[in-house]
PDB file of N, CA and C in Angstrom:
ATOM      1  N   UNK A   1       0.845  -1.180   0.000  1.00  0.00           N
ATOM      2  CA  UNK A   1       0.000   0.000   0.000  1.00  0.00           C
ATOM      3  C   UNK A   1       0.891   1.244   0.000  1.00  0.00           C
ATOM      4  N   UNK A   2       0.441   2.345  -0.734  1.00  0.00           N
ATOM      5  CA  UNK A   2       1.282   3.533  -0.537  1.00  0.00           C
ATOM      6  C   UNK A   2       0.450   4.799   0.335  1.00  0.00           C
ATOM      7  N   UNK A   3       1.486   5.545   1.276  1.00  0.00           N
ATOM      8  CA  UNK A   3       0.462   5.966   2.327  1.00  0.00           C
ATOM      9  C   UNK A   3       1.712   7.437   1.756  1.00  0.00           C
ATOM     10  N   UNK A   4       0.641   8.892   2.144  1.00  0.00           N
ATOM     11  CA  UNK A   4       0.998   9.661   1.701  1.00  0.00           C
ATOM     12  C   UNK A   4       0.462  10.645   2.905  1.00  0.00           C
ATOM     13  N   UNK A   5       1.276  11.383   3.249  1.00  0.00           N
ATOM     14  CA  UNK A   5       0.869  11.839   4.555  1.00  0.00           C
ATOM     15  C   UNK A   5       1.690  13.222   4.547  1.00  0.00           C
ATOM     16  N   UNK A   6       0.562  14.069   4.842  1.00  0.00           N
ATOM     17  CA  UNK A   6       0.209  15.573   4.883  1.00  0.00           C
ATOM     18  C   UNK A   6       0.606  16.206   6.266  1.00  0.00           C
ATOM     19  N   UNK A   7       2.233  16.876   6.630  1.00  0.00           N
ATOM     20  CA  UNK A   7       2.040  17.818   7.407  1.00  0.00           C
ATOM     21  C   UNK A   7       1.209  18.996   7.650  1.00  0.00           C
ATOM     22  N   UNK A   8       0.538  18.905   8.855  1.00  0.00           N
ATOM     23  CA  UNK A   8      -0.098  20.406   8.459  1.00  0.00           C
ATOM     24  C   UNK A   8       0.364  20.972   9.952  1.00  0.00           C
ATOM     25  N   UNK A   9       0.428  22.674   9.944  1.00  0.00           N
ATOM     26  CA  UNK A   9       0.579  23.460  11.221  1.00  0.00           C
ATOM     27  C   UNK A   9       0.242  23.990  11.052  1.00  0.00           C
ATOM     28  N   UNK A  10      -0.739  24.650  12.154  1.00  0.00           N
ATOM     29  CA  UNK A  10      -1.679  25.886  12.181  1.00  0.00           C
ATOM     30  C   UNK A  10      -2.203  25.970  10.700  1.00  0.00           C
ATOM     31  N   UNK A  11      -2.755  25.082  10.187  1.00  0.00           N
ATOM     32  CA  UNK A  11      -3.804  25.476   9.150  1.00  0.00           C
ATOM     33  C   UNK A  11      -2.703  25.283   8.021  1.00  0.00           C
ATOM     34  N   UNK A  12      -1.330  25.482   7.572  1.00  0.00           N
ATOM     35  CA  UNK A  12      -0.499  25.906   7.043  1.00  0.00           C
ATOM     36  C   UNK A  12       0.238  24.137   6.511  1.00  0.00           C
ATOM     37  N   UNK A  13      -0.370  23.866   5.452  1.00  0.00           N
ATOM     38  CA  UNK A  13       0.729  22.680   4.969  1.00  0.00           C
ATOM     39  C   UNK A  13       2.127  22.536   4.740  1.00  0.00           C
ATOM     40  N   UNK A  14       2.762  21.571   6.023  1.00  0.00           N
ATOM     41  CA  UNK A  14       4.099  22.495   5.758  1.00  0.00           C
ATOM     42  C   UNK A  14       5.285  20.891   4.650  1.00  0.00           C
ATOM     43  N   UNK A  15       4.761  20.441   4.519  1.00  0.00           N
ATOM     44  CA  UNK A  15       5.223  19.094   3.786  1.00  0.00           C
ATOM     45  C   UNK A  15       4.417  17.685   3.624  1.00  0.00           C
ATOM     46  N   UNK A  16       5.466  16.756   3.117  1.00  0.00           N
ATOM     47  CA  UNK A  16       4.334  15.536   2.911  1.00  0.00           C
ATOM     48  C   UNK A  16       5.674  14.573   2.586  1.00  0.00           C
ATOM     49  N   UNK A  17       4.762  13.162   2.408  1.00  0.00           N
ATOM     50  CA  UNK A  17       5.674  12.387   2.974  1.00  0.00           C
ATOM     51  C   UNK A  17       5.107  10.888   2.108  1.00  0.00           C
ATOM     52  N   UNK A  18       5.465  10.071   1.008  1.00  0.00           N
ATOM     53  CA  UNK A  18       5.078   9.617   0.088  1.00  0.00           C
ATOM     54  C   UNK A  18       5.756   8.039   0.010  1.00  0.00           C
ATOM     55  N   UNK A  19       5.552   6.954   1.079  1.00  0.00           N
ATOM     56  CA  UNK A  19       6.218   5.906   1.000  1.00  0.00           C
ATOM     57  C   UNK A  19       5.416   4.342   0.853  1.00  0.00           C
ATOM     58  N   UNK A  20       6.189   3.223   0.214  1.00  0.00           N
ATOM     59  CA  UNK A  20       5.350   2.139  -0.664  1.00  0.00           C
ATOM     60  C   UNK A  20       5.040   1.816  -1.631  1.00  0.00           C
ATOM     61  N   UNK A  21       4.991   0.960  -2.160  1.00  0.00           N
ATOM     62  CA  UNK A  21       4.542   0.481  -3.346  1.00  0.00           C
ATOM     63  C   UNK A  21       2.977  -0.001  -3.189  1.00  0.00           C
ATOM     64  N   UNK A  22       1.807   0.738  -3.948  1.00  0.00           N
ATOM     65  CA  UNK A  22       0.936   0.735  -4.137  1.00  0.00           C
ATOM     66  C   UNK A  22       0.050  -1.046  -3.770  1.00  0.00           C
ATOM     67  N   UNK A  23       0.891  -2.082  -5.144  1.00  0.00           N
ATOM     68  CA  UNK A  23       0.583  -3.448  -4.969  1.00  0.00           C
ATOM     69  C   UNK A  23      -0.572  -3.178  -5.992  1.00  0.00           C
ATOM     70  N   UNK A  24      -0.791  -2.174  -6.453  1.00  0.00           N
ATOM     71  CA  UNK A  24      -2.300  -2.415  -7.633  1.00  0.00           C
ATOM     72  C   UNK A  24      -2.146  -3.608  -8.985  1.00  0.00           C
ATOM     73  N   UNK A  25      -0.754  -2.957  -9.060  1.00  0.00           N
ATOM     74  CA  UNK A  25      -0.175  -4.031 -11.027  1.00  0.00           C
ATOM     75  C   UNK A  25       1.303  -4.123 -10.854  1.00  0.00           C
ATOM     76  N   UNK A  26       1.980  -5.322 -11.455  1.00  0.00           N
ATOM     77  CA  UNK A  26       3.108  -5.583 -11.452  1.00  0.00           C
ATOM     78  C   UNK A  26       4.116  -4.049 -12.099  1.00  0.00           C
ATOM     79  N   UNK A  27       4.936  -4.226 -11.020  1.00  0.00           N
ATOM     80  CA  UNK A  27       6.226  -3.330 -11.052  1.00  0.00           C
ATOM     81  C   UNK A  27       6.337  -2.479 -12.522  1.00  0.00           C
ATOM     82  N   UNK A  28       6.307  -1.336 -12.835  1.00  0.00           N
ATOM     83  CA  UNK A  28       6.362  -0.980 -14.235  1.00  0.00           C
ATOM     84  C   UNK A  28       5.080  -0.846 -15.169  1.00  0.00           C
ATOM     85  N   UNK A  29       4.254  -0.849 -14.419  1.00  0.00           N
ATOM     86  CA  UNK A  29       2.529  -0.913 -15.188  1.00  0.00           C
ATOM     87  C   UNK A  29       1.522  -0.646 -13.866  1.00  0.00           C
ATOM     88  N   UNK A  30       1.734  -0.475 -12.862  1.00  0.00           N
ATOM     89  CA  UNK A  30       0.973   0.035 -11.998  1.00  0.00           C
ATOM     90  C   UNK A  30       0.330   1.063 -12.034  1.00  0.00           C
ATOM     91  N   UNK A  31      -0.365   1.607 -12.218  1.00  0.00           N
ATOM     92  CA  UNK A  31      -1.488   2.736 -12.351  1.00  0.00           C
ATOM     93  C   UNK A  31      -1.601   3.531 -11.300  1.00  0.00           C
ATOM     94  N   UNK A  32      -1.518   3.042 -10.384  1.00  0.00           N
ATOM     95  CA  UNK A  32      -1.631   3.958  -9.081  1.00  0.00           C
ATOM     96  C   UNK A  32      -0.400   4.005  -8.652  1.00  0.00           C
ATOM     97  N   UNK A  33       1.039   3.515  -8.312  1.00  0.00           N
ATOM     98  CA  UNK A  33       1.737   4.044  -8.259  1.00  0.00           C
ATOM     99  C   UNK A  33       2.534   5.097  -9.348  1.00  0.00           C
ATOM    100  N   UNK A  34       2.298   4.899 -10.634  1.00  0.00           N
ATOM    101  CA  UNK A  34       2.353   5.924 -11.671  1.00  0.00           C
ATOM    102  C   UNK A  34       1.908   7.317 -11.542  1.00  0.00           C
ATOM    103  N   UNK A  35       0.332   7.062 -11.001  1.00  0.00           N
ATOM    104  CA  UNK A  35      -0.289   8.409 -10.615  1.00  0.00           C
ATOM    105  C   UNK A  35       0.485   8.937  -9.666  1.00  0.00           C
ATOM    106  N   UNK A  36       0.791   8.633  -8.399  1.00  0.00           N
ATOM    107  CA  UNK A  36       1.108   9.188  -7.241  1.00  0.00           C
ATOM    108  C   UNK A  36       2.678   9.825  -7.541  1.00  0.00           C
ATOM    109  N   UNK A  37       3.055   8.994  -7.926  1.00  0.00           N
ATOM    110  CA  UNK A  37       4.912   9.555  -9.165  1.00  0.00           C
ATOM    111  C   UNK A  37       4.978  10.753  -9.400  1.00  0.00           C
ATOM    112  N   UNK A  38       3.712  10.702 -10.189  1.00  0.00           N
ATOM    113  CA  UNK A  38       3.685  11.876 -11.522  1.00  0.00           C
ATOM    114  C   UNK A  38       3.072  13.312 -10.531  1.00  0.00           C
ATOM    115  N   UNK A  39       2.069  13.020  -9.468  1.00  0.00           N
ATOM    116  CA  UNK A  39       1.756  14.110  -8.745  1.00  0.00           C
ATOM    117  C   UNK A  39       3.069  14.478  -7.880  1.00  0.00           C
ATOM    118  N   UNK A  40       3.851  13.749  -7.400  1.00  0.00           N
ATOM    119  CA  UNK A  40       4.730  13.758  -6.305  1.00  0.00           C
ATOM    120  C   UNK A  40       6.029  14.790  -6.939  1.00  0.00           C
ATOM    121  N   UNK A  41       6.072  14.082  -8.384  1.00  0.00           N
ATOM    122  CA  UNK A  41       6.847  14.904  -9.435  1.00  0.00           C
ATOM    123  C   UNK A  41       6.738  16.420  -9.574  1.00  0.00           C
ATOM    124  N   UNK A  42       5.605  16.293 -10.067  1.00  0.00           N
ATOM    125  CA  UNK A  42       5.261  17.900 -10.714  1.00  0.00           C
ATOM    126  C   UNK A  42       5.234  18.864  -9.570  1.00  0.00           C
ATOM    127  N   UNK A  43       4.333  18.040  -8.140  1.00  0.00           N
ATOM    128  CA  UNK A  43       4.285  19.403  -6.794  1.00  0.00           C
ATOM    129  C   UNK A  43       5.921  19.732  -6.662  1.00  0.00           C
ATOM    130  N   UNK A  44       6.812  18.511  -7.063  1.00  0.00           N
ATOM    131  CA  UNK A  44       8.252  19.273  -6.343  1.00  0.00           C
ATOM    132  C   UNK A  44       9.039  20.100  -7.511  1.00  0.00           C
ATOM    133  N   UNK A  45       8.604  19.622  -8.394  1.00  0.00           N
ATOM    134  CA  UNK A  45       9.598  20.480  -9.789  1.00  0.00           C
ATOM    135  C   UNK A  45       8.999  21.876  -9.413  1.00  0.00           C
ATOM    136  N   UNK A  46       7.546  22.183  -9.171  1.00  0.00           N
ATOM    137  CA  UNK A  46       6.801  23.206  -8.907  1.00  0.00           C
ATOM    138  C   UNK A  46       7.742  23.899  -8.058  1.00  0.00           C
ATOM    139  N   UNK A  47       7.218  23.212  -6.705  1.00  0.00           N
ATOM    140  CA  UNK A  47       8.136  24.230  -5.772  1.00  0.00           C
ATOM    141  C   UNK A  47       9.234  25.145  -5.674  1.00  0.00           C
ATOM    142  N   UNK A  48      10.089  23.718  -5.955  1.00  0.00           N
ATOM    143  CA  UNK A  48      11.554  23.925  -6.041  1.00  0.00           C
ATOM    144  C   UNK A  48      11.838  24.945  -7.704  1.00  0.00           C
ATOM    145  N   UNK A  49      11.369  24.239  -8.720  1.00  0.00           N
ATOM    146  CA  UNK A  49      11.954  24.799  -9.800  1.00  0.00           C
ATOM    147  C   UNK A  49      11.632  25.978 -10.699  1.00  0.00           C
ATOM    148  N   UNK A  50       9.835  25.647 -10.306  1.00  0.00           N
ATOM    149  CA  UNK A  50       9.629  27.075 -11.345  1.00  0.00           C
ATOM    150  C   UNK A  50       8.999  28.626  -9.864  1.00  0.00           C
ATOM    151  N   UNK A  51       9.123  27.476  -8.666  1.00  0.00           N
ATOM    152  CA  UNK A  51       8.442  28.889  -7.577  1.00  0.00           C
ATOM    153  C   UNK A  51       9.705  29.255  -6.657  1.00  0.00           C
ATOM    154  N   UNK A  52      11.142  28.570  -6.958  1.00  0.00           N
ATOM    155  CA  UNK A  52      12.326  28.828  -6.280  1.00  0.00           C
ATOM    156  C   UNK A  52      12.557  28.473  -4.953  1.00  0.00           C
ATOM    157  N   UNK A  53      11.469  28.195  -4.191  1.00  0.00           N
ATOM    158  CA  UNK A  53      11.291  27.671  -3.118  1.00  0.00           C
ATOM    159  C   UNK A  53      12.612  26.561  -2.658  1.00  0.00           C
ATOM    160  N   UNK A  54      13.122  26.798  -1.778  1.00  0.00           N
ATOM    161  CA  UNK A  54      14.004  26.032  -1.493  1.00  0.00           C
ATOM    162  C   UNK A  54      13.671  24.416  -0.449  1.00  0.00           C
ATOM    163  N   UNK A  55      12.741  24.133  -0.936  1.00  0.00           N
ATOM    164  CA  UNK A  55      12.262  22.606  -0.044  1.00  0.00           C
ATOM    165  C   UNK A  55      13.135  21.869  -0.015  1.00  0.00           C
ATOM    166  N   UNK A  56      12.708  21.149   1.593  1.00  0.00           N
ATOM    167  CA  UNK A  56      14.312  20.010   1.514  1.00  0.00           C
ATOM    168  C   UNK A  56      13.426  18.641   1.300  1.00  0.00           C
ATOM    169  N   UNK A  57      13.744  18.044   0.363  1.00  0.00           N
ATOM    170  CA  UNK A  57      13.746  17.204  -0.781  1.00  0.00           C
ATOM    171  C   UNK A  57      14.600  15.810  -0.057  1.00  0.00           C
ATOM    172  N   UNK A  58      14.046  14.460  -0.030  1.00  0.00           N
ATOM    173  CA  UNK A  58      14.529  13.296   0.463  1.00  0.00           C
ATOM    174  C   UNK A  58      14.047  12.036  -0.479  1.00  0.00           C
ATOM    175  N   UNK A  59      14.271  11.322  -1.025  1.00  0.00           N
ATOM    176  CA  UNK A  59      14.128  10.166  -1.908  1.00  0.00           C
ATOM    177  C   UNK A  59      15.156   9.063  -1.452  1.00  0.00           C
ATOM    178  N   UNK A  60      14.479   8.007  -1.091  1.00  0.00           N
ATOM    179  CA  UNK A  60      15.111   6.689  -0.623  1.00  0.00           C
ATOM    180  C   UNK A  60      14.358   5.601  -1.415  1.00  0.00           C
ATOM    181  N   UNK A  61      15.377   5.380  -2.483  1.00  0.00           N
ATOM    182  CA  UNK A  61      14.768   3.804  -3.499  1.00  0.00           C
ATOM    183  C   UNK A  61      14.612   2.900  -2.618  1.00  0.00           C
ATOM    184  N   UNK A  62      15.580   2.914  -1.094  1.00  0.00           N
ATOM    185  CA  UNK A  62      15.270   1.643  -0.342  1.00  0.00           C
ATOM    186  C   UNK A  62      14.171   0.989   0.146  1.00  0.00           C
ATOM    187  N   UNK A  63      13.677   2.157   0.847  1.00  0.00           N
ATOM    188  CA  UNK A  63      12.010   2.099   1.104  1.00  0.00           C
ATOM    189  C   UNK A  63      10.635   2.670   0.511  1.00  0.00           C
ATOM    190  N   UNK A  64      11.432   3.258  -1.017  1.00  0.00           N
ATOM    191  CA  UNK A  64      10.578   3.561  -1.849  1.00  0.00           C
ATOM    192  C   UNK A  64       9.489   4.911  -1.149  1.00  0.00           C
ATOM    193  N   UNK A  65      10.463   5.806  -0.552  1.00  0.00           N
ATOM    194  CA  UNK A  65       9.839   7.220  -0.116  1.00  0.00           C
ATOM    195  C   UNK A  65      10.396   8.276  -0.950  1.00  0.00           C
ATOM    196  N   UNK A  66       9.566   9.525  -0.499  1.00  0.00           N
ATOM    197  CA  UNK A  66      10.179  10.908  -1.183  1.00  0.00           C
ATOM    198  C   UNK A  66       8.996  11.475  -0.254  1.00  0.00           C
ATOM    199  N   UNK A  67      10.244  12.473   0.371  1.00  0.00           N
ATOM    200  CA  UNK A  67       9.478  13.061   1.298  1.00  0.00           C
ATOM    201  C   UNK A  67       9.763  14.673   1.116  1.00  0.00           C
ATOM    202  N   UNK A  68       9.042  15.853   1.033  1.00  0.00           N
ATOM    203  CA  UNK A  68       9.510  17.007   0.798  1.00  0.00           C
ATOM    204  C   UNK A  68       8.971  18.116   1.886  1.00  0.00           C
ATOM    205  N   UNK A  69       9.678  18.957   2.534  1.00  0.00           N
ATOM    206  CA  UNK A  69       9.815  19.553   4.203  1.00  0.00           C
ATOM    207  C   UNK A  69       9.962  21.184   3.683  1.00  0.00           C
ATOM    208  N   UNK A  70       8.949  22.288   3.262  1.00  0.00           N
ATOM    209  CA  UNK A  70       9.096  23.769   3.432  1.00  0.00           C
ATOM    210  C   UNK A  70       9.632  24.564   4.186  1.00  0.00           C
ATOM    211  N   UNK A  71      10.549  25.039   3.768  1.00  0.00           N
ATOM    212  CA  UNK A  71      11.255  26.208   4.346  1.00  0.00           C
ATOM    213  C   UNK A  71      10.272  26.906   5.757  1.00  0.00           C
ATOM    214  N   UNK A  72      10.578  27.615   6.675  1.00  0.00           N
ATOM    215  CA  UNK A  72       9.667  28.402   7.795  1.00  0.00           C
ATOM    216  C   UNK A  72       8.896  29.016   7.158  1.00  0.00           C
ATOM    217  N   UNK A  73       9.719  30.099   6.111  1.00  0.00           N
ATOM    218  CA  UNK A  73       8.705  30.969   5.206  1.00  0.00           C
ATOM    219  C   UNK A  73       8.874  30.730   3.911  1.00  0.00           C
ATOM    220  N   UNK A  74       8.077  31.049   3.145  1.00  0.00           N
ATOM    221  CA  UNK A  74       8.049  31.114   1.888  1.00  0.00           C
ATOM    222  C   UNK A  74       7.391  32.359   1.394  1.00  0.00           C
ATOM    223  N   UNK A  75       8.381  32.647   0.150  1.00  0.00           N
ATOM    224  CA  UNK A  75       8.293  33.822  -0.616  1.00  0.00           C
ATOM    225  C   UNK A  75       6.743  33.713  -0.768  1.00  0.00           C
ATOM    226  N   UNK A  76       6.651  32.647  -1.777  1.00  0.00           N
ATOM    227  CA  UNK A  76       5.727  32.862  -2.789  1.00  0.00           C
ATOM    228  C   UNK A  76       4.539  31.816  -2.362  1.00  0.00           C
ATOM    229  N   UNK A  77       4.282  32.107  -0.335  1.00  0.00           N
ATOM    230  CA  UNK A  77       3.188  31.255   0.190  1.00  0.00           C
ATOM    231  C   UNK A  77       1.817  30.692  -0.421  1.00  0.00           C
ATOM    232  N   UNK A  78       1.384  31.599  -0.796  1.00  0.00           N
ATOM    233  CA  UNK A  78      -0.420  31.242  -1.487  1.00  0.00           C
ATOM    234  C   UNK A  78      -0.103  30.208  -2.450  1.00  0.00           C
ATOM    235  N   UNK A  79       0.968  30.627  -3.650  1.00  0.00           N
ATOM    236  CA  UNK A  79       1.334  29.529  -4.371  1.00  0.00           C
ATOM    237  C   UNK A  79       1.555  28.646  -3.967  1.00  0.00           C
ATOM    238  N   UNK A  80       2.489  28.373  -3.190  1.00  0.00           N
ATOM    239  CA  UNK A  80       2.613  26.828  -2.511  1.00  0.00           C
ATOM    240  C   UNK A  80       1.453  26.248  -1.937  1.00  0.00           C
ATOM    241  N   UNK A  81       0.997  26.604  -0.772  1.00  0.00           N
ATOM    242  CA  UNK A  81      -0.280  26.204  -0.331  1.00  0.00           C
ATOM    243  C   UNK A  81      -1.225  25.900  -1.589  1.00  0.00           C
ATOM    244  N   UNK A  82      -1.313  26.578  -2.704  1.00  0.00           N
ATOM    245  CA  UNK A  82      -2.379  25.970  -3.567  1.00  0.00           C
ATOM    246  C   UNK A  82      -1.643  24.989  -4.079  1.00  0.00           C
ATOM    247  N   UNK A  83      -0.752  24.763  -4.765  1.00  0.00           N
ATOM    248  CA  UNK A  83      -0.200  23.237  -4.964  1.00  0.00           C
ATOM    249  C   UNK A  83      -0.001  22.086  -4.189  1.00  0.00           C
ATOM    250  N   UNK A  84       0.293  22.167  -3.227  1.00  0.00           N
ATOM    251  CA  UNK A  84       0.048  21.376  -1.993  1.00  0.00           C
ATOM    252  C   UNK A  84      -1.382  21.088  -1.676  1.00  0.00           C
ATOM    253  N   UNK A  85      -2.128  22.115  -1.687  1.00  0.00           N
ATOM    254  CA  UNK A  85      -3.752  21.575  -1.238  1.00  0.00           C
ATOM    255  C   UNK A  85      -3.671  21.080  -2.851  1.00  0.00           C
ATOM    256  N   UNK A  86      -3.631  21.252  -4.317  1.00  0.00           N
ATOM    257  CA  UNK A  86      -3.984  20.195  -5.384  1.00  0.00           C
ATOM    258  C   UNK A  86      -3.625  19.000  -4.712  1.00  0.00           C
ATOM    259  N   UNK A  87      -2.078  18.629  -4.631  1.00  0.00           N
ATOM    260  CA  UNK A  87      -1.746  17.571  -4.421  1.00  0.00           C
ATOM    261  C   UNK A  87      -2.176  17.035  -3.288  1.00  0.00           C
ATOM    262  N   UNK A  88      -3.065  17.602  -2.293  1.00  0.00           N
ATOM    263  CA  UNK A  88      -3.755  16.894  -1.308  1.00  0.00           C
ATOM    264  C   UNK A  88      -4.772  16.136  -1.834  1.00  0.00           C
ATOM    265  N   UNK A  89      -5.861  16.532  -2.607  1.00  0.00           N
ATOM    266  CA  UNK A  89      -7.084  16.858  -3.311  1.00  0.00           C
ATOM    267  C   UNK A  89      -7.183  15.225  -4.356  1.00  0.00           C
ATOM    268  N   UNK A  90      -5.636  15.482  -4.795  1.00  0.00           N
ATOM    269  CA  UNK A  90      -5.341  14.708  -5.973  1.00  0.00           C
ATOM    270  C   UNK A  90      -5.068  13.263  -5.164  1.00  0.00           C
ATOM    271  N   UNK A  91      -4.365  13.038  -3.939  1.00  0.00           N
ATOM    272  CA  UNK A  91      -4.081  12.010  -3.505  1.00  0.00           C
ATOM    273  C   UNK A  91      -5.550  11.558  -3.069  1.00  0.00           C
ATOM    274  N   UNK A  92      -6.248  12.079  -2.324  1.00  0.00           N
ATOM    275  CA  UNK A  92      -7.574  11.772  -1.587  1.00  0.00           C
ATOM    276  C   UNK A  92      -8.680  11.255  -3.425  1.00  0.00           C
ATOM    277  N   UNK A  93      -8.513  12.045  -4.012  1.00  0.00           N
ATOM    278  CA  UNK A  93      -9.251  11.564  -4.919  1.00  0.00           C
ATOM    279  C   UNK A  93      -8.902   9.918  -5.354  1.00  0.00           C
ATOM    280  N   UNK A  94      -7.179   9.682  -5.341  1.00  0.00           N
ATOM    281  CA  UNK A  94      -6.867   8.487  -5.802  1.00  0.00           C
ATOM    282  C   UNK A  94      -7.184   7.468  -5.318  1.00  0.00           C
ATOM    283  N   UNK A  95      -7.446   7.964  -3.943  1.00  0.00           N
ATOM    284  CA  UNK A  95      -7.592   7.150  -2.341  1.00  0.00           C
ATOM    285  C   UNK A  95      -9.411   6.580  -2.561  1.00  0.00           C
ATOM    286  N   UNK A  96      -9.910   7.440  -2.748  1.00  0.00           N
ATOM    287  CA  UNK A  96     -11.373   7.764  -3.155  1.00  0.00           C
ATOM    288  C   UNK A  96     -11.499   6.090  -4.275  1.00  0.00           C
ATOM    289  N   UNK A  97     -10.955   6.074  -5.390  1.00  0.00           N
ATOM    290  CA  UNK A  97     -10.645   5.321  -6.750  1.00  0.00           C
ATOM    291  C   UNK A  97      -9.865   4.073  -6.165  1.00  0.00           C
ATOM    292  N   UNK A  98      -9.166   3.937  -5.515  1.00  0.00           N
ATOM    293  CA  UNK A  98      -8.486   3.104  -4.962  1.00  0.00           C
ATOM    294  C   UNK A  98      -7.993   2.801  -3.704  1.00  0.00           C
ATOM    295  N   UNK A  99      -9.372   2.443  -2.959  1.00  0.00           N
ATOM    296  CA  UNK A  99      -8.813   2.550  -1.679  1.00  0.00           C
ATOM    297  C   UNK A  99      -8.043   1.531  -0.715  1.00  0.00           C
ATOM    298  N   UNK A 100      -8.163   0.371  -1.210  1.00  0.00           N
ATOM    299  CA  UNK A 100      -6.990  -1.036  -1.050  1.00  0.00           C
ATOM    300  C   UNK A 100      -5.507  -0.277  -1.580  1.00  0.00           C
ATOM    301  N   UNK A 101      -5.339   0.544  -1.972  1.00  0.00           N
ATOM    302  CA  UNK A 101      -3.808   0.500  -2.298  1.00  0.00           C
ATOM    303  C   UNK A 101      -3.212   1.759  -2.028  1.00  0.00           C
ATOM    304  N   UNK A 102      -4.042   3.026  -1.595  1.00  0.00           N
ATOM    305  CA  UNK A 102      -3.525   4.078  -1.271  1.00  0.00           C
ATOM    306  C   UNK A 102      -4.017   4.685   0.067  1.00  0.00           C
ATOM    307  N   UNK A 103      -3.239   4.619   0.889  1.00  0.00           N
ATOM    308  CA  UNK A 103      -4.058   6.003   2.451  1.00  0.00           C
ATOM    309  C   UNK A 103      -3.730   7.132   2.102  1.00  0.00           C
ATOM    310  N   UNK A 104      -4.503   8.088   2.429  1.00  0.00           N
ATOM    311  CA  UNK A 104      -3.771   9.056   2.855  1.00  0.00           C
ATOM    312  C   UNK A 104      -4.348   9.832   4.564  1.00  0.00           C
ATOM    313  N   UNK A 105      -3.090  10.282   4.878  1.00  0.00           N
ATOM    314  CA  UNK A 105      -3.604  11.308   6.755  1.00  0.00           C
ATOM    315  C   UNK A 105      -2.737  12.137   6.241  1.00  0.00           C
ATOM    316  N   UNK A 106      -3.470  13.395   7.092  1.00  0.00           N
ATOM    317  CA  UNK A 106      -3.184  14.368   7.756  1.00  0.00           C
ATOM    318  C   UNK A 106      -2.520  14.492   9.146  1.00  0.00           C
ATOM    319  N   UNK A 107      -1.509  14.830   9.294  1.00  0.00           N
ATOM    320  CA  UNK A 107      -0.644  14.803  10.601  1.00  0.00           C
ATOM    321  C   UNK A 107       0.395  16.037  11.434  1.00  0.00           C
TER     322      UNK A 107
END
């Protein structure tokens, strides 16, 4: 199962945390771990690349995580927070579609 889990403080999403293999379809054709990839992808290229945001960024093939941790402040807050609440939105929906293979919490 892949469990995807939402820091939040004071109202304020401050990271998330993305570890497991789904188990939906063999290794390389999985659908739901594909999805969760491709969201996990784009929120951090976002952050980091086109909003400058300096997030600290963690990926371990061992246990198959990627976990990404916001700066105290951020420049360009509203932006982040709205990509982060997509990618909340987007996991819960997957969760919604597939709920044997994906959790997600808030923590």
């Amino acid at each position: 199962m892949t469990r995807v889990s939402f820091s939040i403080q004071d109202g304020r999403i401050t990271g998330f945390c993305c570890s497991g293999h789904s188990g939906y379809g063999e290794e390389g054709s999985d659908i739901v771990c594909a999805a969760v990839s491709t969201a996990v992808t784009l929120v951090e290229c976002t952050i980091n690349d086109v909003l400058g945001i300096q997030a600290k960024t963690r990926v371990s093939p061992d246990d198959a995580s990627v976990s990404l941790k916001l700066p105290a402040a951020c420049a360009s807050e509203q932006a982040v927070q709205a990509v982060l609440t997509g990618m909340m939105l987007t996991m819960s929906s997957l969760r919604d579609q597939y709920p044997d293979y994906i959790e997600v919490m808030e923590v």
